[in-house]
Protein backbone atom coordinates (compact mmCIF):
# COMPACT_ATOMS: atom_id res chain seq x y z
CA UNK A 1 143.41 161.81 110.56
CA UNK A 2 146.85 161.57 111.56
CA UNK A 3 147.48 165.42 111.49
CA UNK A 4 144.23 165.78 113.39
CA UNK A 5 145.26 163.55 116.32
CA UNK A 6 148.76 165.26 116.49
CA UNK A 7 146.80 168.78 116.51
CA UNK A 8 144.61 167.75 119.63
CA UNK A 9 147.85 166.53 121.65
CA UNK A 10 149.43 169.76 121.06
CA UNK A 11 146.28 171.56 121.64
CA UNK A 12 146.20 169.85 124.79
CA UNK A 13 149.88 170.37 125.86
CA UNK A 14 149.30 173.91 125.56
CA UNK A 15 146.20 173.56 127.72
CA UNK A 16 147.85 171.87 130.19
CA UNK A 17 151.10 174.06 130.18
CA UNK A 18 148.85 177.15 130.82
CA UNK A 19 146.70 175.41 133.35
CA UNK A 20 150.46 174.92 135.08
CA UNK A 21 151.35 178.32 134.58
CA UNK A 22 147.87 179.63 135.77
CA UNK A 23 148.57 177.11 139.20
CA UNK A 24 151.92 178.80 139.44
CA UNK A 25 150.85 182.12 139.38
CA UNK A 26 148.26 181.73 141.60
CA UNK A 27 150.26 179.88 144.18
CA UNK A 28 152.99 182.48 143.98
CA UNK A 29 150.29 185.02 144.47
CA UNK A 30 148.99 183.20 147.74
CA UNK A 31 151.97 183.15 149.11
CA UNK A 32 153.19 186.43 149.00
CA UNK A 33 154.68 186.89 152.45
CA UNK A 34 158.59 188.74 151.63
CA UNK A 35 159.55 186.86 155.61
CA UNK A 36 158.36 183.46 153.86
CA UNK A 37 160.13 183.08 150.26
CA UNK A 38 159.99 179.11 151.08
CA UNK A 39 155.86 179.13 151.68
CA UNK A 40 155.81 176.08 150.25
CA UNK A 41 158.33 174.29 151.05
CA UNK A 42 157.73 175.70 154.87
CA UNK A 43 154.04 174.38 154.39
CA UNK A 44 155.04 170.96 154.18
CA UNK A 45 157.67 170.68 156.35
CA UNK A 46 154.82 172.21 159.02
CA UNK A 47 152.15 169.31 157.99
CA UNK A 48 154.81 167.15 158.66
CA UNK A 49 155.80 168.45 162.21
CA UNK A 50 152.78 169.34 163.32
CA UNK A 51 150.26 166.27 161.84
CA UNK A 52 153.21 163.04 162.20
CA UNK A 53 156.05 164.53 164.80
CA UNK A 54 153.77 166.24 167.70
CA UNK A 55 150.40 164.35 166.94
CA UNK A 56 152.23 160.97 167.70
CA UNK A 57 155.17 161.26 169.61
CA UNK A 58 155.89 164.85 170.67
CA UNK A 59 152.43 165.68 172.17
CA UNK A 60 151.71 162.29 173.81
CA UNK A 61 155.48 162.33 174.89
CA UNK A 62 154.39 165.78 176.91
CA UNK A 63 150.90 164.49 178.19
CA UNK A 64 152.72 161.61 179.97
CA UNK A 65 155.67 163.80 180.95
CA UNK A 66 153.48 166.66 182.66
CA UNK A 67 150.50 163.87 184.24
CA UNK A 68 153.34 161.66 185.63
CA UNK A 69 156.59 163.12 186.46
CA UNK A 70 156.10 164.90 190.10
CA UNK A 71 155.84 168.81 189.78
CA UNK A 72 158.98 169.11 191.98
CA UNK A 73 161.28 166.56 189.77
CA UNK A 74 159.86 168.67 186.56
CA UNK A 75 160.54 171.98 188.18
CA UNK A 76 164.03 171.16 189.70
CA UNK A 77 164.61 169.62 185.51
CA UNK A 78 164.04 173.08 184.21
CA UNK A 79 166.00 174.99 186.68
CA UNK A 80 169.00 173.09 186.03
CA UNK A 81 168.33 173.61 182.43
CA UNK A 82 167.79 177.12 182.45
CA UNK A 83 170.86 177.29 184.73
CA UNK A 84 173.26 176.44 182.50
CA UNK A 85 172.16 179.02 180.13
CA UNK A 86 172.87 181.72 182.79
CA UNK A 87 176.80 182.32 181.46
CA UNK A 88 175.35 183.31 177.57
CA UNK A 89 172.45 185.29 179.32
CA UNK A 90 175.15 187.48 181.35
CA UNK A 91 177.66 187.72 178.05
CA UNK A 92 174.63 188.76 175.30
CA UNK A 93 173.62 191.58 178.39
CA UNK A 94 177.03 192.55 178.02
CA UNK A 95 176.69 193.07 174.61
CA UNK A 96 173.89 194.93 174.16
CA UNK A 97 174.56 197.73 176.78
CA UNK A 98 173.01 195.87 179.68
CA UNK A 99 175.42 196.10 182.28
CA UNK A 100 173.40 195.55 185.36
CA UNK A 101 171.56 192.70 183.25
CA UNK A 102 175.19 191.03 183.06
CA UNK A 103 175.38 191.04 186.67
CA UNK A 104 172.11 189.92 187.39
CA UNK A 105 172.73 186.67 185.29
CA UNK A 106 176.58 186.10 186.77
CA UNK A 107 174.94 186.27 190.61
CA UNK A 108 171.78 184.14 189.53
CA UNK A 109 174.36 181.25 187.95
CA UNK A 110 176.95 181.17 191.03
CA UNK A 111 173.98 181.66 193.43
CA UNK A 112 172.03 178.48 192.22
CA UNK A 113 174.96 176.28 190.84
CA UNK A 114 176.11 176.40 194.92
CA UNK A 115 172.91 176.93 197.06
CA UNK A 116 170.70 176.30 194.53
CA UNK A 117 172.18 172.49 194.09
CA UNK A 118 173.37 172.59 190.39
CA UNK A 119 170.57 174.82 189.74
CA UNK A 120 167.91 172.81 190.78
CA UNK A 121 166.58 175.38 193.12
CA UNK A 122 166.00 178.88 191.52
CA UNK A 123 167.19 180.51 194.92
CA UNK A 124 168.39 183.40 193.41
CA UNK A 125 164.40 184.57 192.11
CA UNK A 126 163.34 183.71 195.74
CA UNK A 127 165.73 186.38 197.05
CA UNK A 128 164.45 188.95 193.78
CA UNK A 129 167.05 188.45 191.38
CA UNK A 130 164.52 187.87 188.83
CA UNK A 131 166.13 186.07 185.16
CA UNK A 132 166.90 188.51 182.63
CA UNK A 133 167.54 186.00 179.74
CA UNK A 134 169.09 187.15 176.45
CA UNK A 135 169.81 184.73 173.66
CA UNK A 136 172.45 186.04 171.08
CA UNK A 137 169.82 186.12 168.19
CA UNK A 138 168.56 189.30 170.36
CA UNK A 139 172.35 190.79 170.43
CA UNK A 140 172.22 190.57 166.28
CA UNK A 141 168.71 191.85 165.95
CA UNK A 142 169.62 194.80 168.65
CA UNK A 143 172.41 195.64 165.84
CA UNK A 144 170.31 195.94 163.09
CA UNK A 145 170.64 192.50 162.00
CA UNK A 146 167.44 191.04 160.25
CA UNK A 147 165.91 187.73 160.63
CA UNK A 148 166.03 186.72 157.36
CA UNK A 149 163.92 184.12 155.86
CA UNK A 150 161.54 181.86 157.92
CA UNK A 151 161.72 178.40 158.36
CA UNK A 152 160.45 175.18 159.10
CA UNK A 153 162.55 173.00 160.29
CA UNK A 154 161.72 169.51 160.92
CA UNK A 155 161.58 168.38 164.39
CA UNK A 156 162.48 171.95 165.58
CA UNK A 157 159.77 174.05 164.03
CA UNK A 158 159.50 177.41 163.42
CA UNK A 159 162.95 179.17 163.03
CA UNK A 160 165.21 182.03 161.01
CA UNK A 161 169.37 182.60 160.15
CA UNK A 162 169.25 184.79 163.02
CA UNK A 163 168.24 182.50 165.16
CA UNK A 164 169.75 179.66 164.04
CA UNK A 165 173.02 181.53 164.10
CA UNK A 166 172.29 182.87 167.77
CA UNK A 167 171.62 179.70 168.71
CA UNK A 168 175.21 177.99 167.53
CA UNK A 169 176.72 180.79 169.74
CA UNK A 170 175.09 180.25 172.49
CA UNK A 171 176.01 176.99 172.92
CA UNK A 172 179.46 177.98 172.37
CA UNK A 173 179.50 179.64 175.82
CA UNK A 174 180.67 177.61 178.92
CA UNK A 175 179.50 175.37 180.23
CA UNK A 176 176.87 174.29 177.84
CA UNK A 177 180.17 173.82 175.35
CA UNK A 178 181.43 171.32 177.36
CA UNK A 179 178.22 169.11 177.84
CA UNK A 180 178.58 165.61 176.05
CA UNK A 181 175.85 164.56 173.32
CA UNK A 182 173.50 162.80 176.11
CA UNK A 183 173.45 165.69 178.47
CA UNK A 184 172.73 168.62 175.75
CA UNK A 185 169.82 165.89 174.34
CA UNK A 186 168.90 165.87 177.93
CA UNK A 187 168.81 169.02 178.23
CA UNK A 188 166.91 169.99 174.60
CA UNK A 189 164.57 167.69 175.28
CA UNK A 190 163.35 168.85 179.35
CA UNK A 191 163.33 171.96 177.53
CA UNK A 192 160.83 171.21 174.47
CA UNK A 193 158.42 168.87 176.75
CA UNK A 194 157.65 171.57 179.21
CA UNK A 195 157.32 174.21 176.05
CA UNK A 196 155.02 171.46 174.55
CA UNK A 197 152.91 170.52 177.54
CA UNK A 198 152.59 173.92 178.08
CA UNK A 199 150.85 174.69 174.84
CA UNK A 200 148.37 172.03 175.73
CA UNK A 201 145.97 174.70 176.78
CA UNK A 202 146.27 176.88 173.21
CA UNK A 203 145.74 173.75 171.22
CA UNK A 204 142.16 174.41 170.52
CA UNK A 205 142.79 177.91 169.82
CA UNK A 206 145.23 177.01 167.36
CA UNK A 207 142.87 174.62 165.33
CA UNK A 208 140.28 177.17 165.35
CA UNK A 209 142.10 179.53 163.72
CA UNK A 210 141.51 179.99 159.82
CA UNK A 211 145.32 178.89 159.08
CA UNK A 212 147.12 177.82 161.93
CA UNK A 213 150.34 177.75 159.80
CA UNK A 214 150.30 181.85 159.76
CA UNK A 215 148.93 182.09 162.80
CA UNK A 216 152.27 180.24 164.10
CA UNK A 217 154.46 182.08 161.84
CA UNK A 218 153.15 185.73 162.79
CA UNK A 219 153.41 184.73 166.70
CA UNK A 220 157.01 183.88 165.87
CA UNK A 221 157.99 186.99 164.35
CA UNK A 222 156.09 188.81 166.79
CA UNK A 223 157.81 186.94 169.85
CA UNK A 224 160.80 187.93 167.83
CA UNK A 225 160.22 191.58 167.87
CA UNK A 226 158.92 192.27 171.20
CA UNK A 227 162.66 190.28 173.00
CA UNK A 228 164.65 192.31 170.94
CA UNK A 229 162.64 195.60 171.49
CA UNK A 230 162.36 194.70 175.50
CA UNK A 231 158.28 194.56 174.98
CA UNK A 232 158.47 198.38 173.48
CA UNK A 233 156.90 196.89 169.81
CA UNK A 234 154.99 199.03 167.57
CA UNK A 235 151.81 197.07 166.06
CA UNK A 236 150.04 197.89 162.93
CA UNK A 237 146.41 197.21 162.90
CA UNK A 238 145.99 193.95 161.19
CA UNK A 239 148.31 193.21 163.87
CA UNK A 240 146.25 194.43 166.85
CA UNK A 241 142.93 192.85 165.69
CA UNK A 242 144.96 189.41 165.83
CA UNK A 243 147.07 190.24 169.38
CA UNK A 244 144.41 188.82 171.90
CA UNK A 245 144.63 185.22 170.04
CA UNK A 246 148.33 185.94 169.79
CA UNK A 247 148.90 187.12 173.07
CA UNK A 248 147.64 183.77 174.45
CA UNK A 249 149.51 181.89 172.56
CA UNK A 250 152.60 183.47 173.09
CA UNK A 251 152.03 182.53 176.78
CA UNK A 252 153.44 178.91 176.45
CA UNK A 253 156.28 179.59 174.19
């Protein structure tokens, strides 16, 4: 009786180790994607931004933002952000080739940081200097560099080592190098409530869609692609049946 009982827990062991294995396979064949190695990891770390961060304190955070601060105080925030990104937009031109783009960005930041008041008037678009922003993830991809793997990151969403790397040098550049702790907070955070409240309008799109985690991820790489190609991006097909709902999407990033 003894032997019996000992037979049926090992019986069941093995049972349960190849239901495991079975679960393991079949998750690793679900997520397949070569861009997403973390799939799972990335999964969670999305249900966590996207059901606890935004549902309760980044999207309501936005809603009040964009119904109560005064279009003109919101507009005047961004400018001044965007401003001070004007020296890394005119050295990552540089960099790739773009000599009249480095120009553009050097007479847009003295332009607004003087007439503009600190940047809070985007006089230099008013008289056609148009922005011609380039982040430094752009200068590594234009080289051949690859994204790498993509990530979730919590609080900050959907991002790459490209990126991430980009990123760190771009804030090396004067003068956002020099900004203390409150005004680059200040600054990140102007910046993610207008990308937030402008999303607003895609919400319902993104629900809709049959998994709104890929349906984030492949607008990311594709936003990706087409600033380092200048727009000029070659789609496959799968790609094209899914770049209407993309498209719009891409609109408020």
């Amino acid at each position: 009786m003894k032997h019996a009982s000992c037979l049926l827990v090992v019986l069941a062991l093995l049972s349960l180790g190849g239901c495991a294995a079975n679960q393991a396979g079949e998750q690793a064949q679900q997520y397949s994607d070569p861009k997403d190695p973390l799939e799972s990891i990335n999964r969670t770390m999305w249900d966590f931004n996207y059901d606890v961060l935004d549902a309760y304190i980044l999207r309501p955070t936005a809603v009040v933002y964009a119904d109560y601060m005064p279009q003109f105080a919101r507009t005047g925030l961004l400018n001044m952000a965007l401003n001070l990104e004007e020296p890394s937009n005119s050295v990552n031109n540089l960099l790739q080739g773009k000599v009249s783009g480095t120009f553009v960005s050097l007479g847009r930041f003295l332009l607004n940081s003087t007439v503009g008041l600190l940047g809070s008037i985007d006089v230099a678009s008013k008289i056609g200097l148009a922005a011609e922003e380039e982040e430094f993830g752009e200068v590594l991809g234009s080289w051949g560099v690859g994204t790498g793997p993509y990530l979730m990151v919590p609080a900050i969403g959907p991002n790459d080592p490209r990126s991430g790397v980009g990123d760190y040098i771009d804030s090396a550049y004067g003068p956002l190098d020099s900004l203390n702790i409150y005004f680059s907070a200040l600054r990140f955070g102007i910046k993610a409530l207008e990308a937030r409240a402008s999303l607003i309008q895609q919400e319902q799109q993104l629900d809709n869609s049959a998994d709104p985690y890929s349906f984030v991820k492949n607008a990311y790489f594709q936003n990706l692609e087409y600033k380092v190609k200048d727009g000029k991006v070659e789609k496959t097909q799968e790609e094209e049946s899914l770049e209407d709902d993309i498209d719009a999407y891409l609109e408020g990033l």
